[in-house]
N, C-alpha and C. Protein backbone atom coordinates (compact mmCIF):
# COMPACT_ATOMS: atom_id res chain seq x y z
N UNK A 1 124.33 150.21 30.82
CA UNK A 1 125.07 150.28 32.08
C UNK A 1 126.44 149.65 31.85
N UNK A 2 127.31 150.23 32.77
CA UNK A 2 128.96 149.73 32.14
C UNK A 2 129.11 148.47 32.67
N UNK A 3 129.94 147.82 32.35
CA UNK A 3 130.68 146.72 33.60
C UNK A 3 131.15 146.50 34.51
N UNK A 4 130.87 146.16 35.72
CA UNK A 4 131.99 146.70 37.05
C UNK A 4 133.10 146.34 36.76
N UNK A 5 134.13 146.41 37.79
CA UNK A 5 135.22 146.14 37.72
C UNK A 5 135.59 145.25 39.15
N UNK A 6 135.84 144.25 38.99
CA UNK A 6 136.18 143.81 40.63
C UNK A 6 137.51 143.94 40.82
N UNK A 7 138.14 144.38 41.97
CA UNK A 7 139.76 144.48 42.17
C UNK A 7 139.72 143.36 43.65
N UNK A 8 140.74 143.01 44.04
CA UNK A 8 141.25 142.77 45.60
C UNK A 8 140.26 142.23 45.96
N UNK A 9 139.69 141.33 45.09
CA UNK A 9 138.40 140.48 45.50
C UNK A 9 139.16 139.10 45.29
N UNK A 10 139.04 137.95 46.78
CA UNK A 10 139.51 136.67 46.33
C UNK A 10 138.69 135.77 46.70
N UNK A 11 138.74 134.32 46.74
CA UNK A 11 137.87 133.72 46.89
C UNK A 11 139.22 132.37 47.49
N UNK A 12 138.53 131.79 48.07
CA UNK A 12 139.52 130.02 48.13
C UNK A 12 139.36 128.49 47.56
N UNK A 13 140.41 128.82 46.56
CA UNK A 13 140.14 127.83 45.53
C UNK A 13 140.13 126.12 46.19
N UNK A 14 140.80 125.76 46.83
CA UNK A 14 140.81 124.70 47.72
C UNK A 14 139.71 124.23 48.44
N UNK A 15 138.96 125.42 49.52
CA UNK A 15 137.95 124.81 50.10
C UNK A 15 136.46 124.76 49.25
N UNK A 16 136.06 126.05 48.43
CA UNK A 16 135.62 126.29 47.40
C UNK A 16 135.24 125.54 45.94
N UNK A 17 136.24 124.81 45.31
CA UNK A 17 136.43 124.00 44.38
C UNK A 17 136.30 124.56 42.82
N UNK A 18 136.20 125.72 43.67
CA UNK A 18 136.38 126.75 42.24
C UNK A 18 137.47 126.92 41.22
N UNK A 19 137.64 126.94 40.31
CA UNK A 19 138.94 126.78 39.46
C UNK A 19 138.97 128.29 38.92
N UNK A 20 138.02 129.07 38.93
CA UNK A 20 137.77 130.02 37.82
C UNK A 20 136.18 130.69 38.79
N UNK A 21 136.48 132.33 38.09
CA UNK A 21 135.32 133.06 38.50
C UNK A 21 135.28 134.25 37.33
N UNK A 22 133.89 134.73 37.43
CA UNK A 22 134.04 136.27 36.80
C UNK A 22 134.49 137.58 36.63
N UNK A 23 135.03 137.35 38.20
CA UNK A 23 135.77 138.65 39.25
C UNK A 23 136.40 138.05 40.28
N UNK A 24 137.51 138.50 40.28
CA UNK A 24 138.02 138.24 41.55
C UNK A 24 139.32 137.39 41.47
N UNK A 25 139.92 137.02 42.38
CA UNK A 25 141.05 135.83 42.17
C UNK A 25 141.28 134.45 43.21
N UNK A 26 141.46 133.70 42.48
CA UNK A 26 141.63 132.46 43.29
C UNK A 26 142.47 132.55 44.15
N UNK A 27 142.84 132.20 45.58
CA UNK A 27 143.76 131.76 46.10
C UNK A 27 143.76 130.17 46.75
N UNK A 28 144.87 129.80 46.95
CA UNK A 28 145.16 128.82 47.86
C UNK A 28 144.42 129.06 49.24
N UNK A 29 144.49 128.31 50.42
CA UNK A 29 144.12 128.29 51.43
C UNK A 29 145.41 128.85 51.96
N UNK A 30 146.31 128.41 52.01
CA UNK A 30 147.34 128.80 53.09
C UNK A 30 147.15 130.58 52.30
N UNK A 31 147.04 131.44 51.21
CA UNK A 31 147.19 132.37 50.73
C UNK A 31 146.08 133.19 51.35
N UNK A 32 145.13 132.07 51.30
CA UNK A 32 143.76 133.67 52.17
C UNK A 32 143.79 133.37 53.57
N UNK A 33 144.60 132.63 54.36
CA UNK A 33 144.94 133.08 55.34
C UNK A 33 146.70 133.70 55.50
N UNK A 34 146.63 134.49 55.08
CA UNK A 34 148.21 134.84 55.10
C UNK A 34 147.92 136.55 54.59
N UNK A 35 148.18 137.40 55.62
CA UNK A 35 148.69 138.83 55.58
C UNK A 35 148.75 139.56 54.59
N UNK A 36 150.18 139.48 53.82
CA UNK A 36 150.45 139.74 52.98
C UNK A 36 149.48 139.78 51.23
N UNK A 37 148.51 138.66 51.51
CA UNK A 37 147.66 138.49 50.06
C UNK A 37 146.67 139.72 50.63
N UNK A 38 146.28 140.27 51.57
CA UNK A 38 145.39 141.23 51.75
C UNK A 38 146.10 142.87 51.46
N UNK A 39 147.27 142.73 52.48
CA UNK A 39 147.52 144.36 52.62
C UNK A 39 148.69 144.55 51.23
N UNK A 40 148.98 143.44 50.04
CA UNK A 40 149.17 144.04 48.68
C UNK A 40 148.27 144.17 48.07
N UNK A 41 147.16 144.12 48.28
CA UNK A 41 146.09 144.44 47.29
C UNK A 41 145.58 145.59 47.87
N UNK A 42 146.06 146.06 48.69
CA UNK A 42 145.43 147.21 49.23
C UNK A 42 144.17 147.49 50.61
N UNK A 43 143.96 146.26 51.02
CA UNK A 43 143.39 146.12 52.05
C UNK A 43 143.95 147.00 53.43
N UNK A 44 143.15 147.48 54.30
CA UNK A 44 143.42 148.02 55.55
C UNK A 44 143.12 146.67 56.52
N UNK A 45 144.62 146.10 56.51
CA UNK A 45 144.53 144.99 57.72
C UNK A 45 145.22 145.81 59.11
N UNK A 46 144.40 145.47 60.21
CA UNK A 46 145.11 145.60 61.14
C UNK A 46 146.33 145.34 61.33
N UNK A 47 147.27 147.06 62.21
CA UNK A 47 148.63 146.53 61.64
C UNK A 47 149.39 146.51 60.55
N UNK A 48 149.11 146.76 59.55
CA UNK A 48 149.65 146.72 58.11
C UNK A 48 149.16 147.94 57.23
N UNK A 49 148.77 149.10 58.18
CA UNK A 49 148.24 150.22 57.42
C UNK A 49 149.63 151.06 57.75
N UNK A 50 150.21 151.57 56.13
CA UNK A 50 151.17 152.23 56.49
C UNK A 50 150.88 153.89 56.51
N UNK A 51 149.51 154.33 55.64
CA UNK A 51 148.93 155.82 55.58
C UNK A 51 148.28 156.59 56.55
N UNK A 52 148.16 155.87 57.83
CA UNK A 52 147.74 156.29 58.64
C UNK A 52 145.88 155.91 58.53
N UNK A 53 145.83 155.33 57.63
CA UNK A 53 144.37 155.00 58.02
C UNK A 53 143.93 154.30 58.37
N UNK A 54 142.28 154.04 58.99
CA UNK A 54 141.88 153.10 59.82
C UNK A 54 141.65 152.03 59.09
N UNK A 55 141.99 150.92 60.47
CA UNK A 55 142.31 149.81 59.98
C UNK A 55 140.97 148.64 60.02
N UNK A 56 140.51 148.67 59.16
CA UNK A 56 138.81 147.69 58.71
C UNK A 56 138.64 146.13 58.54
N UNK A 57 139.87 145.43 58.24
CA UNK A 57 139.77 144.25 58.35
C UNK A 57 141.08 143.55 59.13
N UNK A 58 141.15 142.23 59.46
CA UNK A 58 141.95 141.48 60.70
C UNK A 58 142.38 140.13 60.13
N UNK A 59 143.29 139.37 60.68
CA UNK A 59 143.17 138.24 60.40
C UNK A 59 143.70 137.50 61.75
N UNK A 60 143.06 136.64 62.11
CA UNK A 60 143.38 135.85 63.23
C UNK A 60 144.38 134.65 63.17
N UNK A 61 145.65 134.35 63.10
CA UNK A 61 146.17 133.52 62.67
C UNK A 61 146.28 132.32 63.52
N UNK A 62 145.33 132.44 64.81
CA UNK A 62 145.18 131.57 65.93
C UNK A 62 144.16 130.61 65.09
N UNK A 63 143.46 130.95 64.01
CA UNK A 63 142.27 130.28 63.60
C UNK A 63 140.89 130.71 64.56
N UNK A 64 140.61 131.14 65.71
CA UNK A 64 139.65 131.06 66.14
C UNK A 64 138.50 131.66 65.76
N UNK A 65 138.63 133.21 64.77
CA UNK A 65 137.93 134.13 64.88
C UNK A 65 138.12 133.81 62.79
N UNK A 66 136.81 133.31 62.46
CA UNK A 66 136.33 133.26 60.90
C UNK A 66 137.49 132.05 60.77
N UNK A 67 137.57 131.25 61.64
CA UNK A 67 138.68 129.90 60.88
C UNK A 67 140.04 130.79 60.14
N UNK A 68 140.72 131.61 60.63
CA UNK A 68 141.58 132.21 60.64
C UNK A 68 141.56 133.19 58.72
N UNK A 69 140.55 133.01 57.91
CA UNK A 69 140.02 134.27 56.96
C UNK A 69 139.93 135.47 57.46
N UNK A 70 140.36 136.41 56.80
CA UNK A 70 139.55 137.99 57.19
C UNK A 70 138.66 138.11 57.27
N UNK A 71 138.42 138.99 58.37
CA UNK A 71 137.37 139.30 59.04
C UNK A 71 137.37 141.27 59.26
N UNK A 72 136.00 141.59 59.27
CA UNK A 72 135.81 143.14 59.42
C UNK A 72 135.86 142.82 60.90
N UNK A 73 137.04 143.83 61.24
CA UNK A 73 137.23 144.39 62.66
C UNK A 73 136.49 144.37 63.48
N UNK A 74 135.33 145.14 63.25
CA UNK A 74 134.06 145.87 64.07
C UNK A 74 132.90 144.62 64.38
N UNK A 75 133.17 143.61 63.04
CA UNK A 75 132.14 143.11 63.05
C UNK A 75 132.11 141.61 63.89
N UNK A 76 133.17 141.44 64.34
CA UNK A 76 133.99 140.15 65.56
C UNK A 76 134.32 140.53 66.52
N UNK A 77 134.06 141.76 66.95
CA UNK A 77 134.39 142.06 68.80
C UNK A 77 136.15 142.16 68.79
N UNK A 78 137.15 142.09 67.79
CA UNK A 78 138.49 142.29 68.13
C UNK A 78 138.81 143.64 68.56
N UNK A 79 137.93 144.53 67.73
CA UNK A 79 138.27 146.02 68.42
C UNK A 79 137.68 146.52 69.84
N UNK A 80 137.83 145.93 70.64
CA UNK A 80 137.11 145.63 71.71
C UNK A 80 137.61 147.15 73.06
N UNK A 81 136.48 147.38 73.46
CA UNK A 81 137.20 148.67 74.65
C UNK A 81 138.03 148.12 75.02
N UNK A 82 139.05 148.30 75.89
CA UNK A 82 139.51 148.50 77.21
C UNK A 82 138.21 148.72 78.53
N UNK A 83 138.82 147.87 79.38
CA UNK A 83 137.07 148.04 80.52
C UNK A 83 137.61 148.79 81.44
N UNK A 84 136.31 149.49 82.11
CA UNK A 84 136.76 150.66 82.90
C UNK A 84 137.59 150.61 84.29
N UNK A 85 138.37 151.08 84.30
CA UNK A 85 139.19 151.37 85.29
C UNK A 85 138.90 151.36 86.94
N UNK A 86 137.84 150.83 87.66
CA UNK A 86 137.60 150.82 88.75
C UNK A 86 138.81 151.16 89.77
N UNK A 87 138.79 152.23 90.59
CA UNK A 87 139.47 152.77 91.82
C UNK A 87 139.13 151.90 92.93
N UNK A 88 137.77 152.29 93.43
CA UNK A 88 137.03 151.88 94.50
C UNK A 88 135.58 151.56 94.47
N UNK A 89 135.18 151.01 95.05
CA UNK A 89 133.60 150.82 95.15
C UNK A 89 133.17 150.64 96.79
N UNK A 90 132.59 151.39 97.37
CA UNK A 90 132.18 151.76 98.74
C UNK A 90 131.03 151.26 98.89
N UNK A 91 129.87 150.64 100.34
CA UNK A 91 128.96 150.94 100.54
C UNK A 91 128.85 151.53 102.20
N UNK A 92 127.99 151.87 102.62
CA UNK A 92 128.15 152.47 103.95
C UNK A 92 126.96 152.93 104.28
N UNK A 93 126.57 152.09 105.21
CA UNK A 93 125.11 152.55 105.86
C UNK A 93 125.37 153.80 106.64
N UNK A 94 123.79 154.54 106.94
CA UNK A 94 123.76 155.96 107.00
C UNK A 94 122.77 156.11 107.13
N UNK A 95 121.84 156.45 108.47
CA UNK A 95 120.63 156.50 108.97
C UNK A 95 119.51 155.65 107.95
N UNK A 96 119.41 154.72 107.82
CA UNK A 96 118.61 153.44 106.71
C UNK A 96 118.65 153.73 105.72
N UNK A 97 119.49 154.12 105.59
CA UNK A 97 120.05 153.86 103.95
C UNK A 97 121.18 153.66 103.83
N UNK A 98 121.51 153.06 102.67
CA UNK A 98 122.88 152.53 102.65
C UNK A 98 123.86 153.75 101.09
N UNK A 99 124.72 153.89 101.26
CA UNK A 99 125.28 155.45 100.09
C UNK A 99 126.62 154.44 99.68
N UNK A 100 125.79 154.29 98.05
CA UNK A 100 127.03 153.47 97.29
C UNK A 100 127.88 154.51 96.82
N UNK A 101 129.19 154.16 96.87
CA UNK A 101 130.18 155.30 96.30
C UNK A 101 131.08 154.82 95.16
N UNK A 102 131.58 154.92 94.04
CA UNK A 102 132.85 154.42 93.44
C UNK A 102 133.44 155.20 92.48
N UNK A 103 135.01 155.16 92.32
CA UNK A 103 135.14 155.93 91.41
C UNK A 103 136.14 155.12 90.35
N UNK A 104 136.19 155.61 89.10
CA UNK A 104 136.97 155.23 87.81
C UNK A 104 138.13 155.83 87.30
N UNK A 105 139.11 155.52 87.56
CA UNK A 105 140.35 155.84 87.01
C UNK A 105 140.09 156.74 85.08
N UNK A 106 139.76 155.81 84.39
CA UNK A 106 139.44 155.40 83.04
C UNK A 106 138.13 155.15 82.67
N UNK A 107 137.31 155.22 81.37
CA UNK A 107 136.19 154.84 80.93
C UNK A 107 136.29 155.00 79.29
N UNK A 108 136.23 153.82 78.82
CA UNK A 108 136.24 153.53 77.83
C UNK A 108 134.80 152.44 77.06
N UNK A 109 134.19 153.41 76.14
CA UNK A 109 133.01 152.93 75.43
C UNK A 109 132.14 152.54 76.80
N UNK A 110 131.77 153.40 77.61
CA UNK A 110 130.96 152.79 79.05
C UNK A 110 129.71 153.46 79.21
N UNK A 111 128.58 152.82 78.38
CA UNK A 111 127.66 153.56 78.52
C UNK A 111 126.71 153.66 79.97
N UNK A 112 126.94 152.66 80.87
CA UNK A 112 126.11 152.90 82.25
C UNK A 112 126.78 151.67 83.16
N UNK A 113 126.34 152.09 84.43
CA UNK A 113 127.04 151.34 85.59
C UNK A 113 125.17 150.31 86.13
N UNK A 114 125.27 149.15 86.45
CA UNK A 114 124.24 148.74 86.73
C UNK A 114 124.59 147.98 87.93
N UNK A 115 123.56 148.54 89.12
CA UNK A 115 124.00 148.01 90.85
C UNK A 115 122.79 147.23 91.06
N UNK A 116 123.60 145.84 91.39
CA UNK A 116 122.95 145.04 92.43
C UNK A 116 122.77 144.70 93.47
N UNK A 117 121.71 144.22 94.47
CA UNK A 117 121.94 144.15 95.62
C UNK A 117 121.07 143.15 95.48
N UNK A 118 121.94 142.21 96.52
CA UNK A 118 121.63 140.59 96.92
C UNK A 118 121.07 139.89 95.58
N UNK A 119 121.84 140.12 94.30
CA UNK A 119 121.56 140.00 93.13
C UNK A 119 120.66 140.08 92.16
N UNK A 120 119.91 141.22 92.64
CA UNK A 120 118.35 141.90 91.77
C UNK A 120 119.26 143.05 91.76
N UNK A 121 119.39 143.80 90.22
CA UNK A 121 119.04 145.14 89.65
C UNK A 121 118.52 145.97 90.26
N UNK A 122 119.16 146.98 90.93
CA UNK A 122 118.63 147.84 91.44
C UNK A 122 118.40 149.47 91.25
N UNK A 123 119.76 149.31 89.89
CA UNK A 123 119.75 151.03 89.69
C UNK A 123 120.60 150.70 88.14
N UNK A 124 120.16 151.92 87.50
CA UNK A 124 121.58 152.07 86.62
C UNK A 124 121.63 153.50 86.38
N UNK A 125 123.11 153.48 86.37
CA UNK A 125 123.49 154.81 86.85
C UNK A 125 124.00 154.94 85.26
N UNK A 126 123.69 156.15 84.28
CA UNK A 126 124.65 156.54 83.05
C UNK A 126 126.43 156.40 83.47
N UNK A 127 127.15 155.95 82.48
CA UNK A 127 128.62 156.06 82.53
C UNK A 127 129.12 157.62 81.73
N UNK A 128 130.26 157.56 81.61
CA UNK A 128 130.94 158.85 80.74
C UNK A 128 131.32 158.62 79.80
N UNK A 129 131.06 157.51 79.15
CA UNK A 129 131.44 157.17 77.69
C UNK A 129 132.85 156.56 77.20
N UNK A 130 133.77 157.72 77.00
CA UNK A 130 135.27 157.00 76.86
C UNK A 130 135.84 158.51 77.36
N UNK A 131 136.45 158.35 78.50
CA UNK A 131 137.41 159.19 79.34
C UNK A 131 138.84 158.88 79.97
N UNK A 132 139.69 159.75 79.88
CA UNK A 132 140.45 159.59 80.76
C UNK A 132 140.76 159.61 81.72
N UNK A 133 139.90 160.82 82.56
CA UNK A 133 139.83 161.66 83.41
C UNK A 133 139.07 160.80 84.49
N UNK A 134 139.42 161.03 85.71
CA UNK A 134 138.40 160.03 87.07
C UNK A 134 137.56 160.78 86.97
N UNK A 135 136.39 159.74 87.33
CA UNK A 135 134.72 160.33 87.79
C UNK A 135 134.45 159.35 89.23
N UNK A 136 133.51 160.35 89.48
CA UNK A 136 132.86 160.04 90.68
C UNK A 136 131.36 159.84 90.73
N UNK A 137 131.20 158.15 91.38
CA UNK A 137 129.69 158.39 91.46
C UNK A 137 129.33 158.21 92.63
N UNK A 138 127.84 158.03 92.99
CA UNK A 138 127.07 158.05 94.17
C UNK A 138 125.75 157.60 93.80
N UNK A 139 125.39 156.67 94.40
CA UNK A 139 123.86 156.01 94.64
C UNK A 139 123.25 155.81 96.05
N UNK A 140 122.32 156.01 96.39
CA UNK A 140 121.72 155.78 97.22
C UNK A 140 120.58 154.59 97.49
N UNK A 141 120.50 153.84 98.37
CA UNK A 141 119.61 152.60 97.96
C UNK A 141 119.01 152.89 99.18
N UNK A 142 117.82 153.65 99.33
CA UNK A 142 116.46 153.63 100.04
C UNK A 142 115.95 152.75 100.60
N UNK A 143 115.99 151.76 99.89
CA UNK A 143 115.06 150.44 100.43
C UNK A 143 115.71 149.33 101.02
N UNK A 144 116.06 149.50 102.37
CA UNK A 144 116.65 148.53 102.96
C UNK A 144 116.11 148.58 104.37
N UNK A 145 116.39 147.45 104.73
CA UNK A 145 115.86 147.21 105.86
C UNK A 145 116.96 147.18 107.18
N UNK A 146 116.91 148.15 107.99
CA UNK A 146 117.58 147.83 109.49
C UNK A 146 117.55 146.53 109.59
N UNK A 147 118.77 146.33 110.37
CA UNK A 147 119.63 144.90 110.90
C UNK A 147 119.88 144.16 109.61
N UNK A 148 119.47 144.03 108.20
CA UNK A 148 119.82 143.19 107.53
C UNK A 148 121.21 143.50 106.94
N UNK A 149 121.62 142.36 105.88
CA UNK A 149 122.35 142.36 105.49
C UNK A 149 122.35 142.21 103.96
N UNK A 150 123.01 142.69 103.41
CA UNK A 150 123.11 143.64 102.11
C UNK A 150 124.13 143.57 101.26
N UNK A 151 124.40 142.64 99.91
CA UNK A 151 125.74 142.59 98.97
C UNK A 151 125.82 143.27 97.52
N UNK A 152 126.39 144.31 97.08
CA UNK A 152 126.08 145.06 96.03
C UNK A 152 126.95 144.67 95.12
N UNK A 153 126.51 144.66 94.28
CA UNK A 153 127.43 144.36 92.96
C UNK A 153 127.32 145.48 91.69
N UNK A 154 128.60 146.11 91.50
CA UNK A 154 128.48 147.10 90.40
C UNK A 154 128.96 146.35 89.17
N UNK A 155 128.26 146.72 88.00
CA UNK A 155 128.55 146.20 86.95
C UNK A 155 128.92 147.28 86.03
N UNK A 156 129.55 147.56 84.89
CA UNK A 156 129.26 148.25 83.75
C UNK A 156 129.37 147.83 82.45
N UNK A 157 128.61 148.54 81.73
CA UNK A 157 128.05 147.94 80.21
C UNK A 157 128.72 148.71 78.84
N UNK A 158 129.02 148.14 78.14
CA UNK A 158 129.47 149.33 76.89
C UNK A 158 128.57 149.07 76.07
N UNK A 159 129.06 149.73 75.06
CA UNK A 159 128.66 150.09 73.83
C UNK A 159 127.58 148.90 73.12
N UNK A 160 128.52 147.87 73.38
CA UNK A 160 127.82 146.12 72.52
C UNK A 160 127.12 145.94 73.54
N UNK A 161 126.90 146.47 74.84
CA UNK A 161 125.85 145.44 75.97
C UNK A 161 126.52 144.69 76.61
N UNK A 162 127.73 144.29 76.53
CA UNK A 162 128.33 143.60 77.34
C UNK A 162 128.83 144.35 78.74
N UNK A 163 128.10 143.08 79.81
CA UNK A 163 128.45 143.43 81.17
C UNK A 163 129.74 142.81 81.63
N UNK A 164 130.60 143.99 82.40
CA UNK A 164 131.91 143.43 83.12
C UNK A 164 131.31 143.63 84.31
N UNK A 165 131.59 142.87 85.64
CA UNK A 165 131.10 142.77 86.87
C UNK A 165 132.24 142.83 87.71
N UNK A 166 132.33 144.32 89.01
CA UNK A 166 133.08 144.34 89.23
C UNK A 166 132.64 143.87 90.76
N UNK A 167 134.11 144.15 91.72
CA UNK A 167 133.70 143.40 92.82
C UNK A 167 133.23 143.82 94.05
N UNK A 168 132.31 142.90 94.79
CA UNK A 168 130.93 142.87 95.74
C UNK A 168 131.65 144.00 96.82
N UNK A 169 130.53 144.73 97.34
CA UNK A 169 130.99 145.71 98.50
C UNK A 169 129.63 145.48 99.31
């Protein structure tokens, strides 16, 4: 079997205490956090892709996200949707039942809308995924009781599961 070859592989000689490796290259600390040591070696850093291709790794120079090292894009939440565009959100009683209405400007990575009332789960409605285009929905909540009173909360979820909560009608 041949030998690999390691390229654009570094390591940090400072925090590390490494002087020397088999593959790869030492840097300083201030060097593997710094831009430039990634996208000359050929790395796709965010931002620094000049071929038009997608961009796979990041560097946070705030420190917060991997103590400011590269990091894969996808794999730290930086490539994050845009959250959906809420217009309106309606409710409106209607011979004992109450007819939730709302619509979305935008939808981005939105896999379903999830409605609460008086803060129990009550429905989830599928989203449209990633759109530009407004949609319109409609729920109906059956189970309510004359004279009471009633607070709905629409939420929606993307792709990672994360809920944005929009506001009470």
């Amino acid at each position: 079997m041949p030998a690999a070859t390691v390229t654009a592989s570094f390591w940090d000689t400072e925090s590390s205490g490494q002087s020397g490796s088999a593959a790869g290259t030492g840097k300083t600390t201030s060097e593997m956090k710094s831009a430039p040591t990634f996208s000359a070696a050929g790395w796709d850093l965010a931002g620094e892709s000049t071929n038009g291709s997608e961009d796979y790794w990041d560097l946070d120079t705030g420190g917060e996200i991997n103590a400011g090292y590269p990091f894969l894009d996808w794999e730290n939440g930086t490539d994050t949707a845009l959250p959906v565009e809420l217009a309106y959100f309606t409710a409106e009683q209607e011979g004992g039942k109450v007819i939730l209405t709302w619509r979305t400007e935008t939808e981005t990575e939105n896999t379903a809308f999830r409605i609460r009332r008086n803060g129990e789960m009550i429905a989830r409605i599928e989203g449209a995924g990633t759109t530009s285009e407004p949609q319109e929905y409609r729920h109906t909540d059956h189970y309510v009781i004359p004279g009471r009173s009633y607070t709905y909360l629409l939420a929606d979820v993307n792709y990672q599961g994360k809920e944005t909560k929009h506001p009470e009608a």
